[in-house]
PDB file of N, CA and C in Angstrom:
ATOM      1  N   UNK A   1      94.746 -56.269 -24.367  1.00  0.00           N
ATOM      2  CA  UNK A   1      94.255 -54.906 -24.358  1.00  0.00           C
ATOM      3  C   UNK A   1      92.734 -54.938 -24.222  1.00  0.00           C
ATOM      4  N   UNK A   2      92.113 -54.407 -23.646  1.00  0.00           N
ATOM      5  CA  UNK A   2      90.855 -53.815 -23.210  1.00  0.00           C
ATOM      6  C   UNK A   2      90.376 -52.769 -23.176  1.00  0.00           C
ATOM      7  N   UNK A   3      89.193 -52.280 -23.472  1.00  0.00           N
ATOM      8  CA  UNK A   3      88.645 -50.907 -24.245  1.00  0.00           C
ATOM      9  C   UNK A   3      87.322 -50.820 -23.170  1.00  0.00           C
ATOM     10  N   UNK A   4      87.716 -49.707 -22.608  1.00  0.00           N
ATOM     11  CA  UNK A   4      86.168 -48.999 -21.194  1.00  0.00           C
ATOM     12  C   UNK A   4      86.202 -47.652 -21.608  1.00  0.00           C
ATOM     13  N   UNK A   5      85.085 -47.226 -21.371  1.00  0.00           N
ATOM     14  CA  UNK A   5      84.360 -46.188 -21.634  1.00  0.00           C
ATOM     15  C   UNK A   5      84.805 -45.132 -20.616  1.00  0.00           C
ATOM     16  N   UNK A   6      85.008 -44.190 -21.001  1.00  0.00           N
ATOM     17  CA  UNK A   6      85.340 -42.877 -20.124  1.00  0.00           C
ATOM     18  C   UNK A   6      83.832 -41.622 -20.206  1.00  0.00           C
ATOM     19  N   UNK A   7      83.705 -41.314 -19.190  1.00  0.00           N
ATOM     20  CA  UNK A   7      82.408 -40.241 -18.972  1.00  0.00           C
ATOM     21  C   UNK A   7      83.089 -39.128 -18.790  1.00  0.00           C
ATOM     22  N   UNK A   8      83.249 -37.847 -19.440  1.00  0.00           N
ATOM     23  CA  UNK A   8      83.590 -36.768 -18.627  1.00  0.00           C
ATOM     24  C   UNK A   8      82.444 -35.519 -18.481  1.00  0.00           C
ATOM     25  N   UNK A   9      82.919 -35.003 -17.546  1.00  0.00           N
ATOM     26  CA  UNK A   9      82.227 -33.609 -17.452  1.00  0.00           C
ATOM     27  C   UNK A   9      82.971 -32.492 -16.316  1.00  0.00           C
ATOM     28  N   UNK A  10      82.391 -31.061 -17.528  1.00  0.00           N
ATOM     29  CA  UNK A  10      83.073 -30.097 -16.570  1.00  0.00           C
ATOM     30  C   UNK A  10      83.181 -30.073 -15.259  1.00  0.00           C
ATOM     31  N   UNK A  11      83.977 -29.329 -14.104  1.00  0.00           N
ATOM     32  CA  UNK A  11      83.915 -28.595 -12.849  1.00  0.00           C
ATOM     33  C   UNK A  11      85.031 -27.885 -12.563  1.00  0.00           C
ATOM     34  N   UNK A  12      84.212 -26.398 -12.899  1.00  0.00           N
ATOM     35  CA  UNK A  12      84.871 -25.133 -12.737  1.00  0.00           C
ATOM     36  C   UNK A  12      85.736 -25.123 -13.749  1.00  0.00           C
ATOM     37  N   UNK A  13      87.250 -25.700 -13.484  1.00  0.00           N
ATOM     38  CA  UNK A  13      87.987 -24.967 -14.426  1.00  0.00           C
ATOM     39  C   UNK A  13      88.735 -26.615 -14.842  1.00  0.00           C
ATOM     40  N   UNK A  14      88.101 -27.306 -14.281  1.00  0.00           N
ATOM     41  CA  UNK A  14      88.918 -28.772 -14.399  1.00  0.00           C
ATOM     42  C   UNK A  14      88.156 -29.733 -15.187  1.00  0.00           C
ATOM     43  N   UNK A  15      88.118 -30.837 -15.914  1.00  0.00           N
ATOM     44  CA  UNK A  15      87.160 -31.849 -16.288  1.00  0.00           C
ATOM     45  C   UNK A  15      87.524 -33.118 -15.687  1.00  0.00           C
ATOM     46  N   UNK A  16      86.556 -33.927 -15.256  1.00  0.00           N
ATOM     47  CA  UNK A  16      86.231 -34.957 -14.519  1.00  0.00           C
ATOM     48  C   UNK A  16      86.256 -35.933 -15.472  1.00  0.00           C
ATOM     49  N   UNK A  17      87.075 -37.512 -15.117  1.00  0.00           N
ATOM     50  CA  UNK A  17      86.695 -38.300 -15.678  1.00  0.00           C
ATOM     51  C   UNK A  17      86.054 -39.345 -14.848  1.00  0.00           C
ATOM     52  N   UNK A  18      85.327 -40.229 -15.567  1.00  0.00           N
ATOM     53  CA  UNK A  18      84.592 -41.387 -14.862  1.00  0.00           C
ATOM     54  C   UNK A  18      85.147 -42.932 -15.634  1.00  0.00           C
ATOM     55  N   UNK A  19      85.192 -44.016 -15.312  1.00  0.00           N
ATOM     56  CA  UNK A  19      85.058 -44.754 -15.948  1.00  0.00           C
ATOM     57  C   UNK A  19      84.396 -45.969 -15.037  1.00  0.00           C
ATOM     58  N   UNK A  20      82.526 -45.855 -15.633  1.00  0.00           N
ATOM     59  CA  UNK A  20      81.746 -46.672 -14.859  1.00  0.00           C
ATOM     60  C   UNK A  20      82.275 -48.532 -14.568  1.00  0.00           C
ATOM     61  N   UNK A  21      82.465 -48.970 -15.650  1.00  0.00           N
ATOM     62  CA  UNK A  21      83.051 -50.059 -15.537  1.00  0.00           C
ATOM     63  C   UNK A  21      83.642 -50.649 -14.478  1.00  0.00           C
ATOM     64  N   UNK A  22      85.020 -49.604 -14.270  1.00  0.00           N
ATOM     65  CA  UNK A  22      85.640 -50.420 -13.116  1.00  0.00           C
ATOM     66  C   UNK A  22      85.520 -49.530 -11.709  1.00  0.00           C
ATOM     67  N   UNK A  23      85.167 -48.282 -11.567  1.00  0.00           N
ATOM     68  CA  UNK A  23      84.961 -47.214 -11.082  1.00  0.00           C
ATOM     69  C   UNK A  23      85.814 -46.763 -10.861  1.00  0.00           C
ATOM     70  N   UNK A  24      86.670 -46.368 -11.566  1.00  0.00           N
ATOM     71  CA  UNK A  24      87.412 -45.129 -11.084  1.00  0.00           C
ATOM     72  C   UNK A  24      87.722 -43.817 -11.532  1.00  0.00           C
ATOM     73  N   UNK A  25      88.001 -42.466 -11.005  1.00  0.00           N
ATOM     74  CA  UNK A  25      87.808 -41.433 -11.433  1.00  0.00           C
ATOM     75  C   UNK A  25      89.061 -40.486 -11.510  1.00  0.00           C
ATOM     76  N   UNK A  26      89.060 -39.386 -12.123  1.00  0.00           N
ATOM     77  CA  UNK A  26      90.131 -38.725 -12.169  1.00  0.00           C
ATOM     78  C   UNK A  26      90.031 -37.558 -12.373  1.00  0.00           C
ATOM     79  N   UNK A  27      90.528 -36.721 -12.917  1.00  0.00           N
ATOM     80  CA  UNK A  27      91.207 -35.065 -13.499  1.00  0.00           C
ATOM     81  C   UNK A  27      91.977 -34.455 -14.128  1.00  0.00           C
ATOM     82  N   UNK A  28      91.823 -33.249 -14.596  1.00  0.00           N
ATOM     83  CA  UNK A  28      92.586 -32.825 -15.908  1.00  0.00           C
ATOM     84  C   UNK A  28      92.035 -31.332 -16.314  1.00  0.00           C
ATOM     85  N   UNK A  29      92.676 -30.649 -17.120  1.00  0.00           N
ATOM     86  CA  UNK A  29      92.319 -29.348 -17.082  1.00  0.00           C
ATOM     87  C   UNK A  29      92.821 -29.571 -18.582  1.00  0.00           C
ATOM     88  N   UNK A  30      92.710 -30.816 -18.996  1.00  0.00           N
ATOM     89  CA  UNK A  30      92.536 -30.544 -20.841  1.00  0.00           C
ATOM     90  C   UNK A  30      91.168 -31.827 -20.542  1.00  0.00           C
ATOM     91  N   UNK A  31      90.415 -32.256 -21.886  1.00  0.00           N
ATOM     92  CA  UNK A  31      89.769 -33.565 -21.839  1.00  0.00           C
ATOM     93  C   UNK A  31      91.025 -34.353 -21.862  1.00  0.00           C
ATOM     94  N   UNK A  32      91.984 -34.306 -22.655  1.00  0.00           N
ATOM     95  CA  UNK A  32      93.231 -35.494 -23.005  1.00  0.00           C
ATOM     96  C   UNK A  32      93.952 -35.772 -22.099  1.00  0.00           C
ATOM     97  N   UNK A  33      94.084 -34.602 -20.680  1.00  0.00           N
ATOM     98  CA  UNK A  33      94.673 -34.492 -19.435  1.00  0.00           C
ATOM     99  C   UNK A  33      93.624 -35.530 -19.104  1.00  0.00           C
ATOM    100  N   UNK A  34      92.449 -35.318 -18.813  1.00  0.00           N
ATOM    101  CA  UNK A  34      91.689 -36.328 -18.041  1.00  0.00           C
ATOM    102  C   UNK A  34      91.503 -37.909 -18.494  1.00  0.00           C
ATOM    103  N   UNK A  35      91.599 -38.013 -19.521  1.00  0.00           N
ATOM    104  CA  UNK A  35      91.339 -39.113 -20.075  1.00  0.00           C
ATOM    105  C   UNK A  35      92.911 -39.735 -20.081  1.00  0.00           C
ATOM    106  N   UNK A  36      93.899 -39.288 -20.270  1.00  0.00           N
ATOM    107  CA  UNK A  36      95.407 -39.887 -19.520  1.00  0.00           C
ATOM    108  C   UNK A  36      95.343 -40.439 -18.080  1.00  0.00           C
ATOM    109  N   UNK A  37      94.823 -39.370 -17.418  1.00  0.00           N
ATOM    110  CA  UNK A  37      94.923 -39.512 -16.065  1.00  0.00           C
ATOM    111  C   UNK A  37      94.117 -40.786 -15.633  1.00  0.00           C
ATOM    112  N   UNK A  38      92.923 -40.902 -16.212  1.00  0.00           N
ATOM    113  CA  UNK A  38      91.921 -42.139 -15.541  1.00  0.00           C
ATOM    114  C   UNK A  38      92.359 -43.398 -16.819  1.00  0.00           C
ATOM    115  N   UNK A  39      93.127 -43.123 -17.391  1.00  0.00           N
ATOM    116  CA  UNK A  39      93.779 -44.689 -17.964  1.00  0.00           C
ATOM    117  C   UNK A  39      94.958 -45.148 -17.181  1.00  0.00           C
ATOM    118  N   UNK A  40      95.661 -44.109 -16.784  1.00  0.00           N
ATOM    119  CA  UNK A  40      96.493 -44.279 -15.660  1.00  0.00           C
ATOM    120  C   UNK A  40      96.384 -44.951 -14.394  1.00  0.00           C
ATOM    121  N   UNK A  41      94.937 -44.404 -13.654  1.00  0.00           N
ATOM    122  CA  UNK A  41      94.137 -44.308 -12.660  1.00  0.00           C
ATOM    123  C   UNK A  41      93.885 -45.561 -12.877  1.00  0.00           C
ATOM    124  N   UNK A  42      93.318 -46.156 -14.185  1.00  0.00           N
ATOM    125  CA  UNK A  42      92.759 -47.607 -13.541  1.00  0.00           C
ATOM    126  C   UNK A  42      93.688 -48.954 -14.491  1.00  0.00           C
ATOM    127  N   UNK A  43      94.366 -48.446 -14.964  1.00  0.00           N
ATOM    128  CA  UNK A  43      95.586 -49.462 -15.194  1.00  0.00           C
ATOM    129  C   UNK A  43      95.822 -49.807 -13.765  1.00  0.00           C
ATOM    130  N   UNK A  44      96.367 -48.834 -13.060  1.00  0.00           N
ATOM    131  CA  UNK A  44      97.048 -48.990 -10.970  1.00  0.00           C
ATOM    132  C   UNK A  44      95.702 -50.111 -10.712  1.00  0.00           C
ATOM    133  N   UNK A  45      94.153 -49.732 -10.666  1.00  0.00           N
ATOM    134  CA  UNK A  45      93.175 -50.397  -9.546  1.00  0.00           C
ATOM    135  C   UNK A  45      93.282 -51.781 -10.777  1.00  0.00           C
ATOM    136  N   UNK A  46      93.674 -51.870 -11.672  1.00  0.00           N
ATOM    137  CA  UNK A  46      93.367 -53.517 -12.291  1.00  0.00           C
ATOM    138  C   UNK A  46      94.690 -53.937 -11.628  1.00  0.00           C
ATOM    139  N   UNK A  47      95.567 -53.435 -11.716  1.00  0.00           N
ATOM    140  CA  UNK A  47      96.923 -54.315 -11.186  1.00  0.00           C
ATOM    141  C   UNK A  47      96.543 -55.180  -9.510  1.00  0.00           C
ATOM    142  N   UNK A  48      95.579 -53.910  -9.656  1.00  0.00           N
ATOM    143  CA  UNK A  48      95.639 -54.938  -7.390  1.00  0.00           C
ATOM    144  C   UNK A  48      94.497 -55.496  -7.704  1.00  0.00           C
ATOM    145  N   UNK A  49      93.310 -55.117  -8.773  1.00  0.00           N
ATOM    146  CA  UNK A  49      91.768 -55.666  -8.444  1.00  0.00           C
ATOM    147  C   UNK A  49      91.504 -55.949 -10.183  1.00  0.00           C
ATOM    148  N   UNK A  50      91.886 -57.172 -10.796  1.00  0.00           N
ATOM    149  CA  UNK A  50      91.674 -57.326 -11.771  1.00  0.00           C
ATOM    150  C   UNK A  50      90.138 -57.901 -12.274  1.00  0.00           C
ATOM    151  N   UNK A  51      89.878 -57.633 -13.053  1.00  0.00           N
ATOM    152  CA  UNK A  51      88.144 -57.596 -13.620  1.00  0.00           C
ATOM    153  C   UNK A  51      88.494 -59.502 -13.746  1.00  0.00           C
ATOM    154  N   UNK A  52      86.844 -59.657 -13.245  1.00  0.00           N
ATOM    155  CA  UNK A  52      86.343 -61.292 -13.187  1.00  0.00           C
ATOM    156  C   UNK A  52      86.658 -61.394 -15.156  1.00  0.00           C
ATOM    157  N   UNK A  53      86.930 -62.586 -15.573  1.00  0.00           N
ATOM    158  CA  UNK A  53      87.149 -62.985 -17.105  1.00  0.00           C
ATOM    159  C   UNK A  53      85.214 -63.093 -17.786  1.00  0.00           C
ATOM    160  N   UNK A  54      85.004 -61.900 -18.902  1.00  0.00           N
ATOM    161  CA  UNK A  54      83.282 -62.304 -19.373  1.00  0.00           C
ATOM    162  C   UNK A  54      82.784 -60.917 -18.271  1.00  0.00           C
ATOM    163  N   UNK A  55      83.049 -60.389 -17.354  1.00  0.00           N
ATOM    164  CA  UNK A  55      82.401 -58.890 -16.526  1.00  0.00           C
ATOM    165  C   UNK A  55      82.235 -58.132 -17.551  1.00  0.00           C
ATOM    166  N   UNK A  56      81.154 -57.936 -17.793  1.00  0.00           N
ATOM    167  CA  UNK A  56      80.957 -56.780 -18.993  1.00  0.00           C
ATOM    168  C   UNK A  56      79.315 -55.754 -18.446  1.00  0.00           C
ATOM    169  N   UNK A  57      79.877 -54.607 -18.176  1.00  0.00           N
ATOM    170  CA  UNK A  57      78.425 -54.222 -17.508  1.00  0.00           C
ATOM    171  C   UNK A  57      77.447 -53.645 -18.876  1.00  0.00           C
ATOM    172  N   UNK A  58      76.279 -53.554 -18.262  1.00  0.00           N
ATOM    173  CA  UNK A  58      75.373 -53.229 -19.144  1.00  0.00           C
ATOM    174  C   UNK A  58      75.330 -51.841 -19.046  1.00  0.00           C
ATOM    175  N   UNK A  59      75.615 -50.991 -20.097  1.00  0.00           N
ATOM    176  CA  UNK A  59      75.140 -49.586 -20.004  1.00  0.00           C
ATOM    177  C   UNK A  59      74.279 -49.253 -20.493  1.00  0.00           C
ATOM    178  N   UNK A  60      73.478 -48.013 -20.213  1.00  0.00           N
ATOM    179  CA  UNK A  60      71.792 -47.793 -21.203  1.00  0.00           C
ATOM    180  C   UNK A  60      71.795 -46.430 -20.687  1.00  0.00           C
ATOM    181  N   UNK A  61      70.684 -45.645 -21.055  1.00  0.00           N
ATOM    182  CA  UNK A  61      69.953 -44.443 -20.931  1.00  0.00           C
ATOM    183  C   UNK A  61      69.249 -44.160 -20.226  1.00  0.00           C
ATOM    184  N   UNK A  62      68.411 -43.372 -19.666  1.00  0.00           N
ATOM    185  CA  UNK A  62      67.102 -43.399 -18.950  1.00  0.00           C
ATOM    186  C   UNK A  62      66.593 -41.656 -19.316  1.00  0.00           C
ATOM    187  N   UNK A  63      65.250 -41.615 -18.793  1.00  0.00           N
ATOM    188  CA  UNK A  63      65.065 -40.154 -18.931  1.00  0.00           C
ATOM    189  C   UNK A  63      63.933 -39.651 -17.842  1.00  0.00           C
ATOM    190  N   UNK A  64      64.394 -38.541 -17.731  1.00  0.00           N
ATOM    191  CA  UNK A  64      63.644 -38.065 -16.316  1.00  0.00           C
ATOM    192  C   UNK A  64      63.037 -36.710 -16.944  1.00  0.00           C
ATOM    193  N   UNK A  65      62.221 -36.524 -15.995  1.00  0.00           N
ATOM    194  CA  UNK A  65      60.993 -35.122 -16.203  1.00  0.00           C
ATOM    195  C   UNK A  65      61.801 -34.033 -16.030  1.00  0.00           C
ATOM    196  N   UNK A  66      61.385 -33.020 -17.207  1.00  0.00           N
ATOM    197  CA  UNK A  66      62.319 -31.810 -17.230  1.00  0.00           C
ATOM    198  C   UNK A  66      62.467 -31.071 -16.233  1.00  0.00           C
ATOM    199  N   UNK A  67      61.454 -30.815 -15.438  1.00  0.00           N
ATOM    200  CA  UNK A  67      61.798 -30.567 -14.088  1.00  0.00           C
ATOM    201  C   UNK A  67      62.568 -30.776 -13.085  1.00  0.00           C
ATOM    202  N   UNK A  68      62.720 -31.857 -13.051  1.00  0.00           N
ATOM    203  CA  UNK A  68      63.846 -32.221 -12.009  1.00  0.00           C
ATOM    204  C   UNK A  68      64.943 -31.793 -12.131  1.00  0.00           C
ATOM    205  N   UNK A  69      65.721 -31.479 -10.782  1.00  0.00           N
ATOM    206  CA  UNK A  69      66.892 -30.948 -10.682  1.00  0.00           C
ATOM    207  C   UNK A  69      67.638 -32.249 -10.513  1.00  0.00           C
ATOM    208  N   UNK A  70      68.935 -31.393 -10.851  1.00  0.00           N
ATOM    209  CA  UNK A  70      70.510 -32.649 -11.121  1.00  0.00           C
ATOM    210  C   UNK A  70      71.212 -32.071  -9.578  1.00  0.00           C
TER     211      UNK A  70
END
């Protein structure tokens, strides 16, 4: 068993999942819908593209000027 990080965020009426790690993404119109869906989602991409043994990415923060647009 193996434990990756899920990112979500709204759009419109649906929530988005991410999971940077292995990249793959998904959908759901609960968070628990989405977060099913992209464990689902990348259970399938490890079966054909399984992670190198020790791949562990680095995640961090950054911060940008309030100005800037997203």
């Amino acid at each position: 068993m193996r434990t990756f990080t899920a990112v979500l965020y709204r759009e419109e009426d649906m929530y988005v999942a991410e999971c940077s790690e292995v990249g793959t993404v998904s959908q759901g119109r609960t968070v628990e819908e989405a977060v099913a869906n992209l464990k689902e989602a990348t259970e399938l991409y490890l079966e054909e593209f399984p992670l190198e043994d020790g791949r562990r990415p680095i995640i961090t923060t950054f911060e940008v000027a309030e100005g800037a647009r997203a």
